[in-house]
C-alpha atoms as a PDB file:
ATOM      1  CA  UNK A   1      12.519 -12.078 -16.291  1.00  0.00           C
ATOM      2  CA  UNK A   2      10.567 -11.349 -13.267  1.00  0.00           C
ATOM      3  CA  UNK A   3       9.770 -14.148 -11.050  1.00  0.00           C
ATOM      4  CA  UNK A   4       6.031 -14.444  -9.543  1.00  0.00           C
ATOM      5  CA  UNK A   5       5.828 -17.123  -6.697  1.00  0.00           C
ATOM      6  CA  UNK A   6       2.754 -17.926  -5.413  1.00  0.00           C
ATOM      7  CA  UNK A   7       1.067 -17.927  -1.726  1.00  0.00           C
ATOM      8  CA  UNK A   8      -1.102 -20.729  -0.743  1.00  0.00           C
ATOM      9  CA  UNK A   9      -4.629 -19.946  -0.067  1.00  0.00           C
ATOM     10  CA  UNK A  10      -4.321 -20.964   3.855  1.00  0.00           C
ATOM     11  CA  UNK A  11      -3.357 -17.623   4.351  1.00  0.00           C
ATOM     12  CA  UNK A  12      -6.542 -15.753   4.196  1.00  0.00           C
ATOM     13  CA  UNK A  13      -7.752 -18.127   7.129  1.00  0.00           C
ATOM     14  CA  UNK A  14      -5.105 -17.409  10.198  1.00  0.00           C
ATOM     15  CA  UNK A  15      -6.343 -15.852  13.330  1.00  0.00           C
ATOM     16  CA  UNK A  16      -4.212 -11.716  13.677  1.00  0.00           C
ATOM     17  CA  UNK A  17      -2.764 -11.366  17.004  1.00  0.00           C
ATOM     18  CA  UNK A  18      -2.070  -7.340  16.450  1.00  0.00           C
ATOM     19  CA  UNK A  19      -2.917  -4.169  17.841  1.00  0.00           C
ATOM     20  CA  UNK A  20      -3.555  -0.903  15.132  1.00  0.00           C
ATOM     21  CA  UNK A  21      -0.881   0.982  14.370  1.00  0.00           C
ATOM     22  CA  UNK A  22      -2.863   5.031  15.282  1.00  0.00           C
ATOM     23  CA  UNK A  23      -2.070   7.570  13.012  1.00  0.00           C
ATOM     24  CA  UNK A  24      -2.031  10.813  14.476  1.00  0.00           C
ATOM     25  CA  UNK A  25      -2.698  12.726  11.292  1.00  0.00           C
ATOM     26  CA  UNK A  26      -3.578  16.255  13.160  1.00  0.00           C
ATOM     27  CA  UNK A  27      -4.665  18.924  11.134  1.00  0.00           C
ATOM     28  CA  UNK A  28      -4.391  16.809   8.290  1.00  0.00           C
ATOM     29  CA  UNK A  29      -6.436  18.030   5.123  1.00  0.00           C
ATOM     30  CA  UNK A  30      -9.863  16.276   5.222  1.00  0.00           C
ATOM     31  CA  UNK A  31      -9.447  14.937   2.007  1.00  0.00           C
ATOM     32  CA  UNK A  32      -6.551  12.885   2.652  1.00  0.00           C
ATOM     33  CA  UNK A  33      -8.410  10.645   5.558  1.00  0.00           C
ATOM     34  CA  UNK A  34     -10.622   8.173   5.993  1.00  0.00           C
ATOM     35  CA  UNK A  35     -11.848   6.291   9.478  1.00  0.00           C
ATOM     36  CA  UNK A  36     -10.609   2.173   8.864  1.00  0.00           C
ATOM     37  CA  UNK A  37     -12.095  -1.185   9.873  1.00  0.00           C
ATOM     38  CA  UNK A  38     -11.102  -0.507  13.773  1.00  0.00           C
ATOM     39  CA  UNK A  39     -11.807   3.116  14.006  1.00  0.00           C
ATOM     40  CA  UNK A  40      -8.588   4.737  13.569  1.00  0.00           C
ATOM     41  CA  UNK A  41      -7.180   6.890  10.810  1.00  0.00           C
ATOM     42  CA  UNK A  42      -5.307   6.396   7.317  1.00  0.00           C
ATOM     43  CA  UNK A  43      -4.136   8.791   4.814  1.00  0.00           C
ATOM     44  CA  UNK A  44      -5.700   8.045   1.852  1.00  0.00           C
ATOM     45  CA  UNK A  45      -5.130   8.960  -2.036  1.00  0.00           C
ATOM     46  CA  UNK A  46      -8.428  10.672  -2.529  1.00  0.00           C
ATOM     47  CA  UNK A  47     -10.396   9.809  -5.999  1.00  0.00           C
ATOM     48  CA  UNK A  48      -9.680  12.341  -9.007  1.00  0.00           C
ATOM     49  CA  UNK A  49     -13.102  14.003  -8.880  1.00  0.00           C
ATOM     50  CA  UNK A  50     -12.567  14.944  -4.955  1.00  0.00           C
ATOM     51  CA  UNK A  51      -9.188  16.316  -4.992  1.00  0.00           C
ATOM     52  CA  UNK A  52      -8.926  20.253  -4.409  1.00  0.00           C
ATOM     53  CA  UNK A  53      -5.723  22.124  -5.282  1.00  0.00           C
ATOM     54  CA  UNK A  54      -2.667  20.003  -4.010  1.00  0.00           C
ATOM     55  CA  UNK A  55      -1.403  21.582  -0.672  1.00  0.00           C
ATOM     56  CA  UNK A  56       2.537  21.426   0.051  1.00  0.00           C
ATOM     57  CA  UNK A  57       3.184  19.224   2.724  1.00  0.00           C
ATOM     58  CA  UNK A  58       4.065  20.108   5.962  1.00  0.00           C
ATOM     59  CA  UNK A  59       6.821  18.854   8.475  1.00  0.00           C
ATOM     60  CA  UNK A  60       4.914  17.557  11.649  1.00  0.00           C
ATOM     61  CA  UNK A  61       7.683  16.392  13.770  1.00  0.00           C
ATOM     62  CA  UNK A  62       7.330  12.376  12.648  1.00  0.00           C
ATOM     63  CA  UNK A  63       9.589   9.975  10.869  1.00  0.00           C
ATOM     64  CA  UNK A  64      10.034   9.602   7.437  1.00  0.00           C
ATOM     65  CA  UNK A  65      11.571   6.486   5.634  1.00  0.00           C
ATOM     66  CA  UNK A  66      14.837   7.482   5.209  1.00  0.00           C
ATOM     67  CA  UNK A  67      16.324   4.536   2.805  1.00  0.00           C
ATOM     68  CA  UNK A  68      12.582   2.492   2.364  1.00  0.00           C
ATOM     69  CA  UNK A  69      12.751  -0.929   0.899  1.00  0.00           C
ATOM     70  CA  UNK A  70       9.360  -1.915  -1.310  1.00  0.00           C
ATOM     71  CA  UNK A  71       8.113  -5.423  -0.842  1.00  0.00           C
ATOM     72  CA  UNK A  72       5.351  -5.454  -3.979  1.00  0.00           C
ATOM     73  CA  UNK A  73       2.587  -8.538  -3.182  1.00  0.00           C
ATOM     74  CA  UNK A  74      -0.254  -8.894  -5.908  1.00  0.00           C
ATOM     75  CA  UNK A  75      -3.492  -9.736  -4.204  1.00  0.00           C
ATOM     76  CA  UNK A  76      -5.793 -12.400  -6.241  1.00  0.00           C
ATOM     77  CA  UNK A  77      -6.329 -14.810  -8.237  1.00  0.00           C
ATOM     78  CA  UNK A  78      -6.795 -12.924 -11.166  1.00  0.00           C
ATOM     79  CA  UNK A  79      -2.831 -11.990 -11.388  1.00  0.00           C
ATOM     80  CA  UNK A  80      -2.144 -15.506 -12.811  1.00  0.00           C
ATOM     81  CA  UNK A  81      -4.504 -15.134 -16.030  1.00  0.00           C
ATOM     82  CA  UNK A  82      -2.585 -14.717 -19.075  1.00  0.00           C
ATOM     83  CA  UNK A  83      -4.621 -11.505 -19.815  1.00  0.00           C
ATOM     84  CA  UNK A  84      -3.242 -10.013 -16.539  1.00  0.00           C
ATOM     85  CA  UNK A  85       0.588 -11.248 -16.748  1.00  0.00           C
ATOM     86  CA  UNK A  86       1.257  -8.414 -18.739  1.00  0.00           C
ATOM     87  CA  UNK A  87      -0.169  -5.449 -16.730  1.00  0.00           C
ATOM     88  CA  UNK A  88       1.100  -7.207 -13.702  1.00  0.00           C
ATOM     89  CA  UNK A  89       5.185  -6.633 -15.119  1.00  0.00           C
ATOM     90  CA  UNK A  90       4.851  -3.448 -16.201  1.00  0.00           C
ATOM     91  CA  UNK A  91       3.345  -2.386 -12.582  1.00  0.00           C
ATOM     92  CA  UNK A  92       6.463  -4.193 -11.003  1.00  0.00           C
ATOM     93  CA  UNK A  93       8.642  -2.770 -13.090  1.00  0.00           C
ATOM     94  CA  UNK A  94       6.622   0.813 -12.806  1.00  0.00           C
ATOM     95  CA  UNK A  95       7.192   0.799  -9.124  1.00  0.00           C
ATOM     96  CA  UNK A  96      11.080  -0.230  -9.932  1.00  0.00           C
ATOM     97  CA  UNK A  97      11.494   2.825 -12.169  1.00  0.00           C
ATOM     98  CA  UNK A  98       9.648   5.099  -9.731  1.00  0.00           C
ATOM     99  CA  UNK A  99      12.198   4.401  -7.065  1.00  0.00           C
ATOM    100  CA  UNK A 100      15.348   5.963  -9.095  1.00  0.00           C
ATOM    101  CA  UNK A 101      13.238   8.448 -11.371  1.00  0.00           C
ATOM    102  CA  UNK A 102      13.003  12.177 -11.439  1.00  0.00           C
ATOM    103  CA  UNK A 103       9.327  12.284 -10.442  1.00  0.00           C
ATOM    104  CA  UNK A 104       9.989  10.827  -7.347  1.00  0.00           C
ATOM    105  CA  UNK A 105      12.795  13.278  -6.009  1.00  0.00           C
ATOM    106  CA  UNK A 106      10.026  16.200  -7.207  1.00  0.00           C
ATOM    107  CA  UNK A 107       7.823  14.447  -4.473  1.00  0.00           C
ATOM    108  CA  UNK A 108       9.787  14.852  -1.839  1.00  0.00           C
ATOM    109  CA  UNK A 109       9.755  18.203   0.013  1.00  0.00           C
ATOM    110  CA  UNK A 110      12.969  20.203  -0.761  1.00  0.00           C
ATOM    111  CA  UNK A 111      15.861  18.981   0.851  1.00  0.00           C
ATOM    112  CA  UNK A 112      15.040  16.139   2.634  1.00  0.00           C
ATOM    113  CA  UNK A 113      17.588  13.038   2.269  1.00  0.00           C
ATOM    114  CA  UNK A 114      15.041   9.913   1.049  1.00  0.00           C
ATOM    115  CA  UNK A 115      17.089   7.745  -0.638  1.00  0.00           C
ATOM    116  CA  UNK A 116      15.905   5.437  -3.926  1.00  0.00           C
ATOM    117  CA  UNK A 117      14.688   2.136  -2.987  1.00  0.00           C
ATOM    118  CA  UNK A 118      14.712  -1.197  -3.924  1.00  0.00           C
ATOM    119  CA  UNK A 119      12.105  -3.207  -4.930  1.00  0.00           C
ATOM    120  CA  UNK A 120      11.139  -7.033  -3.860  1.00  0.00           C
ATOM    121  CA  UNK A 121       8.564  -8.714  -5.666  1.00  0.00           C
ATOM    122  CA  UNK A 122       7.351 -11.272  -2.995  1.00  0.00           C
ATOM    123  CA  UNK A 123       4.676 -12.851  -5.766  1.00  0.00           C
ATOM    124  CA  UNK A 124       0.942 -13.686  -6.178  1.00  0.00           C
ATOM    125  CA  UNK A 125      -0.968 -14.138  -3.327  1.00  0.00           C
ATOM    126  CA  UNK A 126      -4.496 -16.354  -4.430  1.00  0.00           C
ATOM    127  CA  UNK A 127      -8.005 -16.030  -3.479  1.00  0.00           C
ATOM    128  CA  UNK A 128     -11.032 -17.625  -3.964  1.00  0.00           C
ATOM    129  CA  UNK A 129     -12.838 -17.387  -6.682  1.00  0.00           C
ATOM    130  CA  UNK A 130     -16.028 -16.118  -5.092  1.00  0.00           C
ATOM    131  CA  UNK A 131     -13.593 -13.185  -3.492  1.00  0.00           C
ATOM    132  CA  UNK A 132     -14.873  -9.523  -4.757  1.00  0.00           C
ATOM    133  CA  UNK A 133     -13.419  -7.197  -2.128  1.00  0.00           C
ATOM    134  CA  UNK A 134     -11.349  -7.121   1.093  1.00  0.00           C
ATOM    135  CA  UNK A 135     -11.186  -4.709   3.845  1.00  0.00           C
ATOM    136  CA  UNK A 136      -8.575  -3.352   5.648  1.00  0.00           C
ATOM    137  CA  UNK A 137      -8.714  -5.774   8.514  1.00  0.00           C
ATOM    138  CA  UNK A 138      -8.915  -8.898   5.818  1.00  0.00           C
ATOM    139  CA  UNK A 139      -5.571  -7.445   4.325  1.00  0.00           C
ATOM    140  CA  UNK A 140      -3.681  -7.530   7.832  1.00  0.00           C
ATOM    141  CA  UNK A 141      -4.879 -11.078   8.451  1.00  0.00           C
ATOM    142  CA  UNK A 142      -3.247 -11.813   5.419  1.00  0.00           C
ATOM    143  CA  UNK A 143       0.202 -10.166   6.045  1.00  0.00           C
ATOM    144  CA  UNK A 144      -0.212 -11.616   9.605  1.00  0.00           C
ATOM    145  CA  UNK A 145      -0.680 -15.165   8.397  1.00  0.00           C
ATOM    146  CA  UNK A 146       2.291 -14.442   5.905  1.00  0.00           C
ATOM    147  CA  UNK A 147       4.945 -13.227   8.142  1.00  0.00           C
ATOM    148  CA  UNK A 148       3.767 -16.555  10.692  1.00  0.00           C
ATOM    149  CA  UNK A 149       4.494 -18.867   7.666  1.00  0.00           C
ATOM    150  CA  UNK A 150       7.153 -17.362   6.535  1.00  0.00           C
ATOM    151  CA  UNK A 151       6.199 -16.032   2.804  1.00  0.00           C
ATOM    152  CA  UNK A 152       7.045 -12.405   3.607  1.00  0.00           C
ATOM    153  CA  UNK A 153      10.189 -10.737   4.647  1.00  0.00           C
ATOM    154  CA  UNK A 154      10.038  -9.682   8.002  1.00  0.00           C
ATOM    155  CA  UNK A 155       9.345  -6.108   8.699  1.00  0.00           C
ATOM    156  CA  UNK A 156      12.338  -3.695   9.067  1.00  0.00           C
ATOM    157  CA  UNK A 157      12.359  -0.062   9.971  1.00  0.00           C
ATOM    158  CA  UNK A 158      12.151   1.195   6.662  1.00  0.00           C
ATOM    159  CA  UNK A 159      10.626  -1.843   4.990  1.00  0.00           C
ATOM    160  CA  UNK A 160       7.135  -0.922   2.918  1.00  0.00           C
ATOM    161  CA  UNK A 161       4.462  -3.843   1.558  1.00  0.00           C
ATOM    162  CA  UNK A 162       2.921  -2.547  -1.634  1.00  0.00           C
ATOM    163  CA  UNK A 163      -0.661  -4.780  -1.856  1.00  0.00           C
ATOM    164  CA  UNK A 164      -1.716  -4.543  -5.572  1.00  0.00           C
ATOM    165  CA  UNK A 165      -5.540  -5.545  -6.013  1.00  0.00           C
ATOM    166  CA  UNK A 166      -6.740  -7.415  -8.868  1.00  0.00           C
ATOM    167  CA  UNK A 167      -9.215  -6.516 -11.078  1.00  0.00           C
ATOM    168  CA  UNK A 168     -12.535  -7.478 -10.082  1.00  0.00           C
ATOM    169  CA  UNK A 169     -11.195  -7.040  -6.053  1.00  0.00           C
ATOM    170  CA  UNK A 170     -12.460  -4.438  -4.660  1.00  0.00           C
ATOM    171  CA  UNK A 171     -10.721  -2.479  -1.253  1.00  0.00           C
ATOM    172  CA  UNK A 172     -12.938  -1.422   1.277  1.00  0.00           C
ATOM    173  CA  UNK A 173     -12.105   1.164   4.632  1.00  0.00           C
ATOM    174  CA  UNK A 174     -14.893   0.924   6.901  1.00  0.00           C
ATOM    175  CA  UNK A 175     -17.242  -0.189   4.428  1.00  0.00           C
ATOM    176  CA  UNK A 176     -16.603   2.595   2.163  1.00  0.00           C
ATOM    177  CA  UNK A 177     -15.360   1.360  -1.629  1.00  0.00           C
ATOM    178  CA  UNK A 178     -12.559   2.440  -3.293  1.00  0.00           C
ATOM    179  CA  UNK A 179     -13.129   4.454  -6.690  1.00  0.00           C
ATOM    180  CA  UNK A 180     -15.945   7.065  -5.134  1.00  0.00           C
ATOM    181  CA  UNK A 181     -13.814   7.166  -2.029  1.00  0.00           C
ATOM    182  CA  UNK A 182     -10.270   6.970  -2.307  1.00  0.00           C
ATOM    183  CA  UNK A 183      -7.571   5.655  -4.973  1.00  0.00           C
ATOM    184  CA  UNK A 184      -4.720   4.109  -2.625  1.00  0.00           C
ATOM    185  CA  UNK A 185      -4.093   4.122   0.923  1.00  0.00           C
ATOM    186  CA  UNK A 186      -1.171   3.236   3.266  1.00  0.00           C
ATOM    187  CA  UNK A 187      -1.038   2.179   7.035  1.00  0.00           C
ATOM    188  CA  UNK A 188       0.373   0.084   9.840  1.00  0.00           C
ATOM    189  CA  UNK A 189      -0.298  -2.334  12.557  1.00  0.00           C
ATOM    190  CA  UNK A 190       1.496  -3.954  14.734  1.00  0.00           C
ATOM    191  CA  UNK A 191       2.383  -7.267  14.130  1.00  0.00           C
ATOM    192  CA  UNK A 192       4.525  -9.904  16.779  1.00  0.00           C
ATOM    193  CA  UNK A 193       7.028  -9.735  14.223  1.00  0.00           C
ATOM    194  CA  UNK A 194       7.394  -6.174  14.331  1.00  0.00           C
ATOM    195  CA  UNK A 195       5.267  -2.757  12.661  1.00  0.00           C
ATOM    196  CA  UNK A 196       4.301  -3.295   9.570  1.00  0.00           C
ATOM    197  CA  UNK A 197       3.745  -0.255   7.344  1.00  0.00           C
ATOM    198  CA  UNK A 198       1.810  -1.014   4.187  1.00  0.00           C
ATOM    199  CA  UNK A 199       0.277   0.637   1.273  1.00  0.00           C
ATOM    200  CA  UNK A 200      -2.956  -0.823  -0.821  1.00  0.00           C
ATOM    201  CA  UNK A 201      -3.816  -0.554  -4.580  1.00  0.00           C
ATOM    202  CA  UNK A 202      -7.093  -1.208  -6.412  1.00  0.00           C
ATOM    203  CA  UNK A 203      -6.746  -1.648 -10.105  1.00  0.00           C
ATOM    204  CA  UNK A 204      -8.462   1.332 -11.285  1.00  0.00           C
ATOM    205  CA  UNK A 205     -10.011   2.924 -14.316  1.00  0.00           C
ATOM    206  CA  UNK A 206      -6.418   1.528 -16.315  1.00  0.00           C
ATOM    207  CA  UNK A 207      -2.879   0.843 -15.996  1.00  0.00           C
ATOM    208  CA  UNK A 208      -1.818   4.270 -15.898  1.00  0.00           C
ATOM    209  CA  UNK A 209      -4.565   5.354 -13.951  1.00  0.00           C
ATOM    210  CA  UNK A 210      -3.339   2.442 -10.981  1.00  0.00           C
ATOM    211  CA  UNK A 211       0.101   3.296 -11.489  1.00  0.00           C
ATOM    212  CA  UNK A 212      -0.415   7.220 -10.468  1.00  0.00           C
ATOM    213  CA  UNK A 213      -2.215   6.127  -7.286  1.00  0.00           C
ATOM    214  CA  UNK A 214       0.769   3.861  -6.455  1.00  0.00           C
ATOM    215  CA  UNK A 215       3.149   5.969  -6.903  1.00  0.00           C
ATOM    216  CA  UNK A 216       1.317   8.883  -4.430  1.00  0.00           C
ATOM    217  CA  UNK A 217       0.502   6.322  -1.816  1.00  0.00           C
ATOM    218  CA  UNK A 218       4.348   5.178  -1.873  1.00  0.00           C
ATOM    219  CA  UNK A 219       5.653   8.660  -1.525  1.00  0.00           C
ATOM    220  CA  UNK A 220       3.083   9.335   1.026  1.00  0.00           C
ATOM    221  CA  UNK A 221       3.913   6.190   2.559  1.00  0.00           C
ATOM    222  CA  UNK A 222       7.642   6.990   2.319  1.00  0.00           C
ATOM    223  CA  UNK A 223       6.798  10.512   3.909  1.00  0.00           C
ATOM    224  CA  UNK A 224       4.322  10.091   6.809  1.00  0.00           C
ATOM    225  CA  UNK A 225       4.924   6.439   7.741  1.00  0.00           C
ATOM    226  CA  UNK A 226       3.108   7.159  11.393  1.00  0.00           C
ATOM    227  CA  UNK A 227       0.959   9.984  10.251  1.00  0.00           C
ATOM    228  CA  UNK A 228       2.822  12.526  11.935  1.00  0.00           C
ATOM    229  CA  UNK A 229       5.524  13.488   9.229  1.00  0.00           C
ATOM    230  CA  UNK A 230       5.602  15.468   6.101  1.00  0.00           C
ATOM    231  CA  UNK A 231       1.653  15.763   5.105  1.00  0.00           C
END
């Protein structure tokens, strides 16, 4: 059975000493960006009702993550109510199967070497009750006061923190909500104990629903780490 450890609160309080991570993200179809909390860009999974025809991705010139390793955190209080222990598994273990499954090697442009990946389940991170939403900035404090404490697995080169939202926590990129605006998104920053690449998921509309946005924010994740790779 799949072991949930918990983060203490104290977490949501520690100063960030970081600089942004900029993704170049040239050319890159309008759809698929948004403007974060310090002005620079993230590739975003863009909500059902916006999405045009999907474009194949391009090569840019960037990195991709060539053998990732998924560190899976889930963000609020809500994760420990019996009503939400069950949802909670079957994303962990939906994020597990992605990694080896046939779905993911159809993502990936053809013939590029991404290996399967791991997954790490680093546990529940708690809020306060009166918590509703968190922005972009709010989640790097978090991961900054994690890695200080020691809670989270320092970053590697290939090393990806998937940040699953509650329900009833709401993401936010420079203000704008999740839902109207985007599904999932993935970024970087750079932390003193190294770049850390991360992607963020709201609970959505249902299970299923959540697990689709995952799974295209990984890949993208996996793909365009610096936002100037395969997009």
């Amino acid at each position: 059975m799949t072991s949930f450890p918990k983060f203490p609160l104290l977490f949501l309080a520690l100063p960030l000493a970081a600089q942004a991570a900029r993704m170049p993200l040239q050319d890159a179809p309008a759809h698929r960006v948004l403007v974060d909390d310090d002005d620079g860009k993230v590739e975003i999974i863009p909500s059902a009702s916006s999405v045009p025809p999907e474009a194949v991705r391009k090569f840019h010139g960037g990195a991709v993550l060539a053998s990732p390793r998924i560190y899976t955190i889930y963000y609020g209080s809500a994760w420990s109510s019996p009503q939400h222990a069950g949802p909670m598994r079957r994303m962990n273990d939906g994020v597990t199967a992605f990694g080896v499954s046939e779905r993911f090697a159809a993502l990936k442009p053809q013939g590029l070497e991404v290996f399967s990946f791991p997954v790490v389940n680093e546990g529940i991170a708690p809020t306060l009750p009166s918590a509703t939403s968190v922005s972009d900035l709010g989640l790097q404090h978090f991961l900054h006061g994690a890695l200080r404490q020691g809670r989270l697995h320092p970053p590697t080169g290939d090393s990806l923190v998937v940040i699953f939202l509650s329900p009833g926590i709401r993401s936010t990129l420079n203000g704008k909500p999740d839902g109207p605006a985007f599904q999932a998104y993935h970024s970087a920053y750079h932390d003193e104990a190294g770049l850390m690449r991360y992607v963020v998921v709201p609970f959505g509309a249902s299970e299923e629903s959540t697990r689709n946005a995952a799974e295209q924010a990984i890949t993208a994740a996996i793909l365009n780490p610096d936002g100037d790779g395969w997009y």
